[in-house]
PDB file of N, CA and C in Angstrom:
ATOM      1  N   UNK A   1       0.827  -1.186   0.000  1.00  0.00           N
ATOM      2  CA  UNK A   1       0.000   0.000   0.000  1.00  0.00           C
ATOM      3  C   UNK A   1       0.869   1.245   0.000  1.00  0.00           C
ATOM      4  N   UNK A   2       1.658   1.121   0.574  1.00  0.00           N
ATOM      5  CA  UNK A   2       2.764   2.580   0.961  1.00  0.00           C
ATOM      6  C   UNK A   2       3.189   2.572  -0.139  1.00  0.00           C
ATOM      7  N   UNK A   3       4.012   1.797  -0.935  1.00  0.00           N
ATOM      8  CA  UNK A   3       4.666   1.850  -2.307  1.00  0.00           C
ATOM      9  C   UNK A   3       3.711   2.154  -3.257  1.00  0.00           C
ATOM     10  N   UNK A   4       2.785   1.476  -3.663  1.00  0.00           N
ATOM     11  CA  UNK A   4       1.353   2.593  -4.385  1.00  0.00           C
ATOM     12  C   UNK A   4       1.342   3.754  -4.489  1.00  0.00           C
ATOM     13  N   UNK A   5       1.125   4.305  -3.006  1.00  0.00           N
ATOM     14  CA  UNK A   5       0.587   5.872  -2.766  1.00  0.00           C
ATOM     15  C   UNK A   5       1.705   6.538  -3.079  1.00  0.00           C
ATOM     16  N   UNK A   6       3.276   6.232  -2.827  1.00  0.00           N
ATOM     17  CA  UNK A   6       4.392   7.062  -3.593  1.00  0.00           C
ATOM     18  C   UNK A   6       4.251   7.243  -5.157  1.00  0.00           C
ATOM     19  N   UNK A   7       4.207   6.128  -5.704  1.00  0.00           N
ATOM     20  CA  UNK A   7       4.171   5.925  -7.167  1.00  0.00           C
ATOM     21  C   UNK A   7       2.851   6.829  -7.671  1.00  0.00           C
ATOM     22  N   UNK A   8       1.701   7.030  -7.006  1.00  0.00           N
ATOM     23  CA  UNK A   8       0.816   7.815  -7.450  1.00  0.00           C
ATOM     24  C   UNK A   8       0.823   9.181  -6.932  1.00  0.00           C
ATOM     25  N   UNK A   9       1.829   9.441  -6.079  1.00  0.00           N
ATOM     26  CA  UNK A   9       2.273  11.283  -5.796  1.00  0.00           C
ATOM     27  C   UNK A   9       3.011  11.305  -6.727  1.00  0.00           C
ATOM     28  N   UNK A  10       4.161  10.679  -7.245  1.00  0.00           N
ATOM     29  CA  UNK A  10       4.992  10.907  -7.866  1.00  0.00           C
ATOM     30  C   UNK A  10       4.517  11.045  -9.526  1.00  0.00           C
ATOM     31  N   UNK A  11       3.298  10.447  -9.736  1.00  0.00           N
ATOM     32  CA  UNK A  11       3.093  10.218 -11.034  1.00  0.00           C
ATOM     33  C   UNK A  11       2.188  11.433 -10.986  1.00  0.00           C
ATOM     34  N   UNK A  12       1.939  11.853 -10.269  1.00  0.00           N
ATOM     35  CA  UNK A  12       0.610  13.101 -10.270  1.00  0.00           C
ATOM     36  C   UNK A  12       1.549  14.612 -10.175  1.00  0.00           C
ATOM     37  N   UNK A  13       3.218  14.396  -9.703  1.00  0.00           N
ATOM     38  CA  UNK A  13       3.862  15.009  -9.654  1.00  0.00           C
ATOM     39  C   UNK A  13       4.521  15.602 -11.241  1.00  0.00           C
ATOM     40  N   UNK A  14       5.060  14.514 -11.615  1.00  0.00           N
ATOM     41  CA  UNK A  14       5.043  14.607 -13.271  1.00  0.00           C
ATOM     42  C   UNK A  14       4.401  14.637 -13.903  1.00  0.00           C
ATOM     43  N   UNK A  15       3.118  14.766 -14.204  1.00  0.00           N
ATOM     44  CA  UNK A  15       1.724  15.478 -14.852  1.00  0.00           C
ATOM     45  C   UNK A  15       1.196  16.623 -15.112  1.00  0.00           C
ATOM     46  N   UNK A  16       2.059  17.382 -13.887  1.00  0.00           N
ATOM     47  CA  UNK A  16       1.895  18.939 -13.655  1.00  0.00           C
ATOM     48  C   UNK A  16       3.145  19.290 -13.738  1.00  0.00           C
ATOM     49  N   UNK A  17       4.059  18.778 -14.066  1.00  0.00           N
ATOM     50  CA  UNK A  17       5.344  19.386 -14.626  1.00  0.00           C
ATOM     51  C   UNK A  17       5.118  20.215 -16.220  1.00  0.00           C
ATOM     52  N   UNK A  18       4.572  20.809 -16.809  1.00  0.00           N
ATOM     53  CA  UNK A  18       4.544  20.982 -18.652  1.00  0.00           C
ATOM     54  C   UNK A  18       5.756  20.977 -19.016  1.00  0.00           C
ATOM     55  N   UNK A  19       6.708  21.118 -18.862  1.00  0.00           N
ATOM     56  CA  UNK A  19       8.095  21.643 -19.307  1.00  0.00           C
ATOM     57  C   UNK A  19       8.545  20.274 -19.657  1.00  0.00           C
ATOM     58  N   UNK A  20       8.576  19.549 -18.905  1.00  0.00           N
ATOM     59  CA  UNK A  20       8.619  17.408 -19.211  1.00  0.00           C
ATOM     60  C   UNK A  20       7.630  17.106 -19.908  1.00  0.00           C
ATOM     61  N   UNK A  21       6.686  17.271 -20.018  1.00  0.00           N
ATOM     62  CA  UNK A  21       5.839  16.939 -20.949  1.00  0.00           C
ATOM     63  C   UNK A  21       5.858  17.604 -22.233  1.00  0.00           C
ATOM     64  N   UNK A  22       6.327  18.492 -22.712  1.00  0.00           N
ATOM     65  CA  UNK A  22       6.543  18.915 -23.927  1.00  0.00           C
ATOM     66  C   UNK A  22       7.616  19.226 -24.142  1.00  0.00           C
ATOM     67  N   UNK A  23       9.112  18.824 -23.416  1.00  0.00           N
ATOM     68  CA  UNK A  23      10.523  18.136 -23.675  1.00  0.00           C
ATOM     69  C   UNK A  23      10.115  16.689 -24.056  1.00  0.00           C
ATOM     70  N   UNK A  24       9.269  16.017 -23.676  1.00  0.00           N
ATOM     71  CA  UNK A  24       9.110  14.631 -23.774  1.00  0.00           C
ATOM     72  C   UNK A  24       8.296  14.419 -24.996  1.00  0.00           C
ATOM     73  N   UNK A  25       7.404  15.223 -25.042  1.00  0.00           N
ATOM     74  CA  UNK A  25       6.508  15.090 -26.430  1.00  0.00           C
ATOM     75  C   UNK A  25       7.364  15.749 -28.000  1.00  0.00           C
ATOM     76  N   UNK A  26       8.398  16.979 -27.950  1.00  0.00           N
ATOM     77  CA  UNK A  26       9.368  17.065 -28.941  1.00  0.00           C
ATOM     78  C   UNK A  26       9.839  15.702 -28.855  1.00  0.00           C
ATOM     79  N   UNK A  27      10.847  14.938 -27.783  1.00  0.00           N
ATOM     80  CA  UNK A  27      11.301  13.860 -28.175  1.00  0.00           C
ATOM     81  C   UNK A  27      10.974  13.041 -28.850  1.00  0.00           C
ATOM     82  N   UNK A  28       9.777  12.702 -28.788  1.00  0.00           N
ATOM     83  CA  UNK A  28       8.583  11.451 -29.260  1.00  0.00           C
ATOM     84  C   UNK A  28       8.740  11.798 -30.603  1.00  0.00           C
ATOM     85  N   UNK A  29       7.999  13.065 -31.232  1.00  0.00           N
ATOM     86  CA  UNK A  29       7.988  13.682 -32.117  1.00  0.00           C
ATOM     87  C   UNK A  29       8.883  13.663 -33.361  1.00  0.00           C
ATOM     88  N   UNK A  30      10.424  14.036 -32.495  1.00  0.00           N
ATOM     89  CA  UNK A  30      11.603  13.842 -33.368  1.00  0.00           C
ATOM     90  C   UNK A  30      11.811  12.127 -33.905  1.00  0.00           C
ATOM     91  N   UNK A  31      11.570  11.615 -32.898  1.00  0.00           N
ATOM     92  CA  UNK A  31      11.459  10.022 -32.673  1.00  0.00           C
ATOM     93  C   UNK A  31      10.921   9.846 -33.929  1.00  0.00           C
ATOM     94  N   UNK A  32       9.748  10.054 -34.407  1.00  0.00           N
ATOM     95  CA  UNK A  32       8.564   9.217 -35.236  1.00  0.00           C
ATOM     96  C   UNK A  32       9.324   9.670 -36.081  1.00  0.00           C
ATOM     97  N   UNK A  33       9.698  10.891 -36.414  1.00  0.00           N
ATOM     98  CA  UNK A  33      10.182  11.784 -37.641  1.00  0.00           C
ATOM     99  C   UNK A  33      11.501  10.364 -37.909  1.00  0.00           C
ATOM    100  N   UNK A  34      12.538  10.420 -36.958  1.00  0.00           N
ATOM    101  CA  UNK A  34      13.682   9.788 -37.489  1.00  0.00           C
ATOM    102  C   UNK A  34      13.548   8.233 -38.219  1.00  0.00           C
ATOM    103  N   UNK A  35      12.509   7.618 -37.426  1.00  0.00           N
ATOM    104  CA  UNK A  35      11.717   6.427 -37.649  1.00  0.00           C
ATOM    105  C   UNK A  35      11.184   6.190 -38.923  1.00  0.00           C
ATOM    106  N   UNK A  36      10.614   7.245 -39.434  1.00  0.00           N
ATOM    107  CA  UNK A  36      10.097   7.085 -40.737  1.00  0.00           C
ATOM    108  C   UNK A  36      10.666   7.759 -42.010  1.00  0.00           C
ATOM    109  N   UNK A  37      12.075   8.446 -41.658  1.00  0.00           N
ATOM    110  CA  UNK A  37      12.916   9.001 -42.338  1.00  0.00           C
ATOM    111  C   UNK A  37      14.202   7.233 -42.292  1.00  0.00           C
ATOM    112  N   UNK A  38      14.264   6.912 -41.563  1.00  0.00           N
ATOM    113  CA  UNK A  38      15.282   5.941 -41.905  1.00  0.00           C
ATOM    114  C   UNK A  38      14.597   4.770 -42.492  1.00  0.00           C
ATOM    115  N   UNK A  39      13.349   4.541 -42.089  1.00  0.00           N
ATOM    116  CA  UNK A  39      12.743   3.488 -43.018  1.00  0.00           C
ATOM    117  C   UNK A  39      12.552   3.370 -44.056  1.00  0.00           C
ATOM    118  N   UNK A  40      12.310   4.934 -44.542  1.00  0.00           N
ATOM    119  CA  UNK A  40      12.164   5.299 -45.706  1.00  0.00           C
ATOM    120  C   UNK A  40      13.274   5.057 -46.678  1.00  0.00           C
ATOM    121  N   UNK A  41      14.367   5.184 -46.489  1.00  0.00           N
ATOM    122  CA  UNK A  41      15.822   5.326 -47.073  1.00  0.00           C
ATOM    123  C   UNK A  41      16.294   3.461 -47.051  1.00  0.00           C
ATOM    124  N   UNK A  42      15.740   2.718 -46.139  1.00  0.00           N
ATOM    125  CA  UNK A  42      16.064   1.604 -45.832  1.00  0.00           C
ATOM    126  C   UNK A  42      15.404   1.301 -47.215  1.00  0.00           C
ATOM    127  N   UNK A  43      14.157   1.111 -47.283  1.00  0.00           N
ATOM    128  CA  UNK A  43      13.156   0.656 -48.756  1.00  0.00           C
ATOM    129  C   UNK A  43      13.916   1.312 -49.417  1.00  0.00           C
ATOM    130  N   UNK A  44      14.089   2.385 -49.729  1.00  0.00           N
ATOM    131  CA  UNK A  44      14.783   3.076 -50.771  1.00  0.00           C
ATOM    132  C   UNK A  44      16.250   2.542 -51.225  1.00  0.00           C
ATOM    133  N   UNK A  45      16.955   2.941 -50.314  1.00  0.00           N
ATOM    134  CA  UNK A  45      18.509   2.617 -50.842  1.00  0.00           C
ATOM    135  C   UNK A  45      19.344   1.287 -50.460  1.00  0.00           C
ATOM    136  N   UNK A  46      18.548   0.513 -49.409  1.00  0.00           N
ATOM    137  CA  UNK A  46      19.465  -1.011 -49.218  1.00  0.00           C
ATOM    138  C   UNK A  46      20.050  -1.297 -50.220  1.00  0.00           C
ATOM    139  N   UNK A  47      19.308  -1.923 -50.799  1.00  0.00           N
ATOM    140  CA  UNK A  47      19.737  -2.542 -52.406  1.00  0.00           C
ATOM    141  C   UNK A  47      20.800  -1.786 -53.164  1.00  0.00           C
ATOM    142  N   UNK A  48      21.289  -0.346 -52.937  1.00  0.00           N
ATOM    143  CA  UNK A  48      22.361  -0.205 -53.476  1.00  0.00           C
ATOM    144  C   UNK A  48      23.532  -0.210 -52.453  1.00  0.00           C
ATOM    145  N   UNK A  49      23.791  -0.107 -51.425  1.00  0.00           N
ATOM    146  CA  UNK A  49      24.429  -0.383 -50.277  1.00  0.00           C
ATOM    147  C   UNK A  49      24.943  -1.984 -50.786  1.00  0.00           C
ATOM    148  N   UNK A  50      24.518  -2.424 -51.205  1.00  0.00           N
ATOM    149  CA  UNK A  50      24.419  -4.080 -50.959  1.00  0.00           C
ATOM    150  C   UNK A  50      25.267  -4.215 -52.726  1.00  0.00           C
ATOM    151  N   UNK A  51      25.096  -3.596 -53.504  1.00  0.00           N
ATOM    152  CA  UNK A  51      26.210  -3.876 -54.411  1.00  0.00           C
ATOM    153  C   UNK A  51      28.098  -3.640 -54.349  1.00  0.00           C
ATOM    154  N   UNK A  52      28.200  -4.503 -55.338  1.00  0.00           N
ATOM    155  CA  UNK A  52      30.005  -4.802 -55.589  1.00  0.00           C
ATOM    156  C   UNK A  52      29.991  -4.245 -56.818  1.00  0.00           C
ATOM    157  N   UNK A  53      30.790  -2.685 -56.558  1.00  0.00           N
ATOM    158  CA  UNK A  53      30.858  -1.476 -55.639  1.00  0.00           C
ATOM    159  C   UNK A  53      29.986  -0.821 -55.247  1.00  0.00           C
ATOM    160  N   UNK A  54      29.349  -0.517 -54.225  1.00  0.00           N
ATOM    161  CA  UNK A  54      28.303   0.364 -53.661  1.00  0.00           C
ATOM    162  C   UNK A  54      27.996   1.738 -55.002  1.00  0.00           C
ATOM    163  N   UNK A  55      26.732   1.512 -55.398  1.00  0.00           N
ATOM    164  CA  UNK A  55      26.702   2.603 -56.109  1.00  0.00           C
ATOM    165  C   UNK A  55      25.117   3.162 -55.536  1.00  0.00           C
ATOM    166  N   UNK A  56      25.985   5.137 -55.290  1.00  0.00           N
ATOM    167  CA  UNK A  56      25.007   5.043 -54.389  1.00  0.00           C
ATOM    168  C   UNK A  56      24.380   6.723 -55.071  1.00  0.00           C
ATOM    169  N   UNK A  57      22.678   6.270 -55.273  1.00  0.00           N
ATOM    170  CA  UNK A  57      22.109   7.467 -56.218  1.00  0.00           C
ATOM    171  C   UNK A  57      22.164   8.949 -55.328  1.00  0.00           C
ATOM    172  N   UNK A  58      21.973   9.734 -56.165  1.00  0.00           N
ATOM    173  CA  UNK A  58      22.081  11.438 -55.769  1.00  0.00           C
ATOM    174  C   UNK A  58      20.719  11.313 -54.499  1.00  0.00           C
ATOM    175  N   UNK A  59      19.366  10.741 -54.777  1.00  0.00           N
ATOM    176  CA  UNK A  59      18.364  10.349 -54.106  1.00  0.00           C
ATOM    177  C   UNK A  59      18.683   9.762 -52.701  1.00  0.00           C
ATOM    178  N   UNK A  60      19.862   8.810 -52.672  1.00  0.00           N
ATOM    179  CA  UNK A  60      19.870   8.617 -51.770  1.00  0.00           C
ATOM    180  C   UNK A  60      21.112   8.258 -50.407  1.00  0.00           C
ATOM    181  N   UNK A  61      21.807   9.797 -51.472  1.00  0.00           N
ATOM    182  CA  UNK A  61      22.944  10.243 -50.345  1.00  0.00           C
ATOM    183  C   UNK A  61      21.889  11.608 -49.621  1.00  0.00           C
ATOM    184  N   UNK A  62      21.020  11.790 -50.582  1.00  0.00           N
ATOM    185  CA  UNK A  62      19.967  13.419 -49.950  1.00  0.00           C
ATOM    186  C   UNK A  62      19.352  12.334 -48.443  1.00  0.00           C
ATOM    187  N   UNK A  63      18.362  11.121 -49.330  1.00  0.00           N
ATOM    188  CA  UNK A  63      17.759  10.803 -48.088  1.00  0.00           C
ATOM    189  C   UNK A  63      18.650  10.591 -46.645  1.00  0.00           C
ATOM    190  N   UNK A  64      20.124  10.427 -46.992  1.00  0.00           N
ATOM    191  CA  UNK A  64      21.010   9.409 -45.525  1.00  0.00           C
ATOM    192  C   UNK A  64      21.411  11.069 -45.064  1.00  0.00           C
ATOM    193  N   UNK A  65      21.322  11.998 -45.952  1.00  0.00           N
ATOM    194  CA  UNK A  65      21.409  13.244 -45.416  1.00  0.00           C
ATOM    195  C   UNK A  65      20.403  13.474 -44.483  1.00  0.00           C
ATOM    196  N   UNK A  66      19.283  13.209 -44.886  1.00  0.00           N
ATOM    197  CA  UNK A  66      17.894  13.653 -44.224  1.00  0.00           C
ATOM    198  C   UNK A  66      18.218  12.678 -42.546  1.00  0.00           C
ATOM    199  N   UNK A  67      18.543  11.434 -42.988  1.00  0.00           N
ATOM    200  CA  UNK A  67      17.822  10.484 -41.519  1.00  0.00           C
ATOM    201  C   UNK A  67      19.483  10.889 -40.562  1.00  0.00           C
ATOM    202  N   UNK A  68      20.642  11.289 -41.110  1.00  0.00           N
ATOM    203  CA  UNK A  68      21.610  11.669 -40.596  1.00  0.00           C
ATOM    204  C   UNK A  68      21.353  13.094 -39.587  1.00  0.00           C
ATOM    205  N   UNK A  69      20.300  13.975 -40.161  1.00  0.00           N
ATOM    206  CA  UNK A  69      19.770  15.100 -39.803  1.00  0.00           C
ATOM    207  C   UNK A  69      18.797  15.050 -38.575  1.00  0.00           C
ATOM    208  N   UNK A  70      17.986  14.059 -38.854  1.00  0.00           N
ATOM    209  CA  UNK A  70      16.777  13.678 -38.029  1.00  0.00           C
ATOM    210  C   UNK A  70      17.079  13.361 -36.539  1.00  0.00           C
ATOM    211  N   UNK A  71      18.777  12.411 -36.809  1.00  0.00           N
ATOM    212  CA  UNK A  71      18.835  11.744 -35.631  1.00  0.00           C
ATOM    213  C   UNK A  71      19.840  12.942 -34.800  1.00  0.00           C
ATOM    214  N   UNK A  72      20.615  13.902 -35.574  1.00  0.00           N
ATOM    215  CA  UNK A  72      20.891  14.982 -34.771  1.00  0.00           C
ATOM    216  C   UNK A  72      20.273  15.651 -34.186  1.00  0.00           C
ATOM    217  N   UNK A  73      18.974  15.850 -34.591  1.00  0.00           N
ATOM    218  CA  UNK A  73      18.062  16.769 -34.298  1.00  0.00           C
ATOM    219  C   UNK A  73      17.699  15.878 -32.769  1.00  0.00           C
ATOM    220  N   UNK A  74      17.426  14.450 -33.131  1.00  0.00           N
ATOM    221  CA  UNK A  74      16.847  14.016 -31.852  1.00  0.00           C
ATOM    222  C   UNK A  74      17.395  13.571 -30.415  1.00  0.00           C
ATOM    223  N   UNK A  75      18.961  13.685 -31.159  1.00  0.00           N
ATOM    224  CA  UNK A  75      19.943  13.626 -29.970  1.00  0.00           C
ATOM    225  C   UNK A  75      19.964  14.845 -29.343  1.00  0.00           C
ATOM    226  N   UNK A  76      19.864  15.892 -29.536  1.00  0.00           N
ATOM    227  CA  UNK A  76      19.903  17.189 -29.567  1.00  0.00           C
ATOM    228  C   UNK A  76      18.797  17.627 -28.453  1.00  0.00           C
ATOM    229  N   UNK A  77      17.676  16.954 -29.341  1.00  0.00           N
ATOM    230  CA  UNK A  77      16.166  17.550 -27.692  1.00  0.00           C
ATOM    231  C   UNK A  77      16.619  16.477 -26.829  1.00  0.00           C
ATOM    232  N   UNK A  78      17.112  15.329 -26.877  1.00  0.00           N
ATOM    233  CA  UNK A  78      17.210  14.828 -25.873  1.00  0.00           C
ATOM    234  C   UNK A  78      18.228  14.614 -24.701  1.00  0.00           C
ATOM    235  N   UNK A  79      19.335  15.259 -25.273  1.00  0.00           N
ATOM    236  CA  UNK A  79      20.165  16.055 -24.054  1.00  0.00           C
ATOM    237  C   UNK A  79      19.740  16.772 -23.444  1.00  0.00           C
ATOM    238  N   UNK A  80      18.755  17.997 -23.990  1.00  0.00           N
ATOM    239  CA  UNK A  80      18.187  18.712 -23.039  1.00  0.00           C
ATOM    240  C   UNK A  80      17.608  18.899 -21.529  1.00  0.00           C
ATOM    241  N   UNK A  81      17.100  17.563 -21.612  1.00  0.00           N
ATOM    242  CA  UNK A  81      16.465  16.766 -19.928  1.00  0.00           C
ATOM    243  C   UNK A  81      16.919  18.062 -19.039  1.00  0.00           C
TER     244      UNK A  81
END
């Protein structure tokens, strides 16, 4: 019972924080972004990664630019804490 009632001050404590909650919700945010920027490039460019010699299109040195970008960005809010 005692361990409960901490876990539910504490969780009612971080609820009314906004500043964690929308540090935490950019994170998420950047998250989905990087998620569907590297998946994207995965469908896209594996298959040339995977040749003898790597030949690799203008398309998709932009995209490894993009998911290279994404994940700076998301390392970035998430130092912030």
């Amino acid at each position: 019972m005692r361990h409960s009632s901490k876990f539910v001050v504490l969780a009612a404590a971080v609820a009314f924080l906004p500043g964690c909650q929308s540090h935490q919700a950019k994170v998420d945010a950047l998250q989905k972004e990087y998620d569907r920027l590297a998946s994207q490039f995965h469908q896209d460019c594996s298959a040339e990664y995977l040749k003898i010699p790597p030949t690799i299109s203008q398309k998709c040195t932009d995209e490894d630019k993009q998911v290279k970008d994404a994940w700076d960005r998301l390392q970035a809010e998430a130092a912030k804490k």
